[in-house]
Protein backbone atom coordinates (compact mmCIF):
# COMPACT_ATOMS: atom_id res chain seq x y z
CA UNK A 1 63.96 133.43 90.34
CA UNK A 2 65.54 134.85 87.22
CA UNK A 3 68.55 136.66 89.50
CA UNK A 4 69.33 133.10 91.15
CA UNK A 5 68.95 131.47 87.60
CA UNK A 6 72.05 134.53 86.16
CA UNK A 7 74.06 133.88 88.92
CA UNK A 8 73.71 130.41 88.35
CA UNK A 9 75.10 131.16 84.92
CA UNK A 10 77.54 133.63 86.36
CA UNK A 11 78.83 130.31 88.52
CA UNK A 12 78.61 127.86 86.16
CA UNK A 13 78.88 129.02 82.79
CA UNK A 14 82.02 126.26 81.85
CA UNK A 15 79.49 123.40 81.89
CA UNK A 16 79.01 122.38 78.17
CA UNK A 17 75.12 121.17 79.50
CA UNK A 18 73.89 124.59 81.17
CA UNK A 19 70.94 125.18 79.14
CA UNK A 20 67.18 126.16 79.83
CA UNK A 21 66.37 122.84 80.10
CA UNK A 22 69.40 122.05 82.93
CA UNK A 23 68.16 125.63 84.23
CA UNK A 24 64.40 124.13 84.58
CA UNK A 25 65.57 120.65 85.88
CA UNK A 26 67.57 122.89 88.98
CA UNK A 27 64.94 125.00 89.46
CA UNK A 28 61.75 123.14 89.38
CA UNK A 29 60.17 124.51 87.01
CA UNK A 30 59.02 124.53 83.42
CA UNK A 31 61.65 125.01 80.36
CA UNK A 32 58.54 127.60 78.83
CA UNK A 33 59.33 129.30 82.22
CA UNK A 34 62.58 129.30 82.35
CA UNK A 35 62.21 131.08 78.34
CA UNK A 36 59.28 133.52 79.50
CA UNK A 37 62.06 134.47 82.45
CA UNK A 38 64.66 135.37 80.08
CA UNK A 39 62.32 137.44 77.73
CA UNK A 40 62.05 139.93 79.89
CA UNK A 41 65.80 140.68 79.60
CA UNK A 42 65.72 140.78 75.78
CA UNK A 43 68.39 138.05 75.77
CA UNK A 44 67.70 134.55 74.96
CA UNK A 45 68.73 132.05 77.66
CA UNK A 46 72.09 131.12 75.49
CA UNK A 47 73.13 134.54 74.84
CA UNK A 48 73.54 134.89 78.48
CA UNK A 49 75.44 131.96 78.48
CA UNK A 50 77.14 132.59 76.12
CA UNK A 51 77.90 135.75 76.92
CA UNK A 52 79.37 134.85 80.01
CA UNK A 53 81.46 132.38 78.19
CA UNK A 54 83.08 134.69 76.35
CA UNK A 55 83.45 136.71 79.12
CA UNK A 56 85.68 134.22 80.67
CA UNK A 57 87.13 133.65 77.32
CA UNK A 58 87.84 137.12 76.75
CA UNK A 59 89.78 137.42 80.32
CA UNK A 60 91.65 134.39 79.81
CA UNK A 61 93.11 135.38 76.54
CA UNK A 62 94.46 138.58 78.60
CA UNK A 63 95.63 136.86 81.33
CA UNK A 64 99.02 135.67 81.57
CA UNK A 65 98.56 132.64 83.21
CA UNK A 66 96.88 131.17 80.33
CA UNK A 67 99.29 132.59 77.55
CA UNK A 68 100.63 128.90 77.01
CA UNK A 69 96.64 127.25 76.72
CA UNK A 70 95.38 127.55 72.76
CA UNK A 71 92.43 129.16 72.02
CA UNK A 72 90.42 125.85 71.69
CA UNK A 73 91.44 124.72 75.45
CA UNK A 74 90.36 128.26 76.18
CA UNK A 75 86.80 127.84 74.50
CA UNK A 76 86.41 123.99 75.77
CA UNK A 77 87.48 125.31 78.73
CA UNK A 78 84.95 128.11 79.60
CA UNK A 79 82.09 125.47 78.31
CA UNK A 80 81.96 125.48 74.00
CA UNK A 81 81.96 122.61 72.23
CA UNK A 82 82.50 123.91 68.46
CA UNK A 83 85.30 126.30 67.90
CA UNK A 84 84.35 127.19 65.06
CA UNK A 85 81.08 128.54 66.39
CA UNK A 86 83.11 130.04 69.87
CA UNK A 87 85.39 132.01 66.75
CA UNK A 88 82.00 133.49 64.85
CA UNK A 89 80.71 134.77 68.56
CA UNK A 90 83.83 136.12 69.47
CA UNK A 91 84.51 137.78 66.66
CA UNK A 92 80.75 139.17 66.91
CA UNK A 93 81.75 140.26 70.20
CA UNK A 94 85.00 141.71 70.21
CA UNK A 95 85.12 142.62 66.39
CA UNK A 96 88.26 140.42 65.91
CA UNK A 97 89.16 136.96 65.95
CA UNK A 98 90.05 135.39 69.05
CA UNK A 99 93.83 134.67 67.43
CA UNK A 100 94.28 138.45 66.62
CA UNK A 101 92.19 139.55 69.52
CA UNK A 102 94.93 137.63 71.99
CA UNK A 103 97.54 139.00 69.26
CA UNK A 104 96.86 142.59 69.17
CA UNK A 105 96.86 142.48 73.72
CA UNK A 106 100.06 141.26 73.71
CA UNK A 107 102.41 143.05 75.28
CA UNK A 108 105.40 141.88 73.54
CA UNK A 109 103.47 142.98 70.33
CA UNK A 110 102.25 146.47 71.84
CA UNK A 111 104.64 149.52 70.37
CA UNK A 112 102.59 152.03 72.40
């Protein structure tokens, strides 16, 4: 149950209501399941959601196609709701900002 439950994530990470409760309600089971599931990863329920968010995040900064969205469409986007809170975990992630993150990819910036 816990592989269909992270590939649930994997397909639906941009919905600002995936949580171990919406994970319980789709899978029939309890919310203390759902928790005692994702224990045995070592990551909490959100961090893999999370995660995964900024994942997508992460690639859309890079990717071209996106180079005209702003950081907060990018976030709401790929399922935050705070930016603020999307910046601290990004920065966590990546070790920069999300603004100098996109910044330092940028080809026009790159003098390699």
């Amino acid at each position: 149950m816990l592989s269909m439950m992270l590939d649930h994530i994997d397909r639906h990470a941009e919905d600002p209501e995936l949580s171990a409760v919406g994970l319980a309600l789709k899978f029939h089971c309890s919310q203390r399941y759902v928790h005692k599931l994702f224990s045995t990863t070592g990551r909490s329920v959100g961090e893999h959601i999370n995660g995964r968010r900024i994942l997508v995040c992460t690639r859309n900064l890079l990717d071209h196609a996106h180079r005209h969205a702003t950081i907060a469409e990018i976030a709401f986007n790929a399922g935050f709701r705070d930016i603020s809170y999307f910046n601290r975990l990004f920065k966590r992630s990546s070790g920069l900002a999300p603004r100098e993150f996109r910044r330092s990819m940028s080809p026009a910036d790159s003098t390699r």
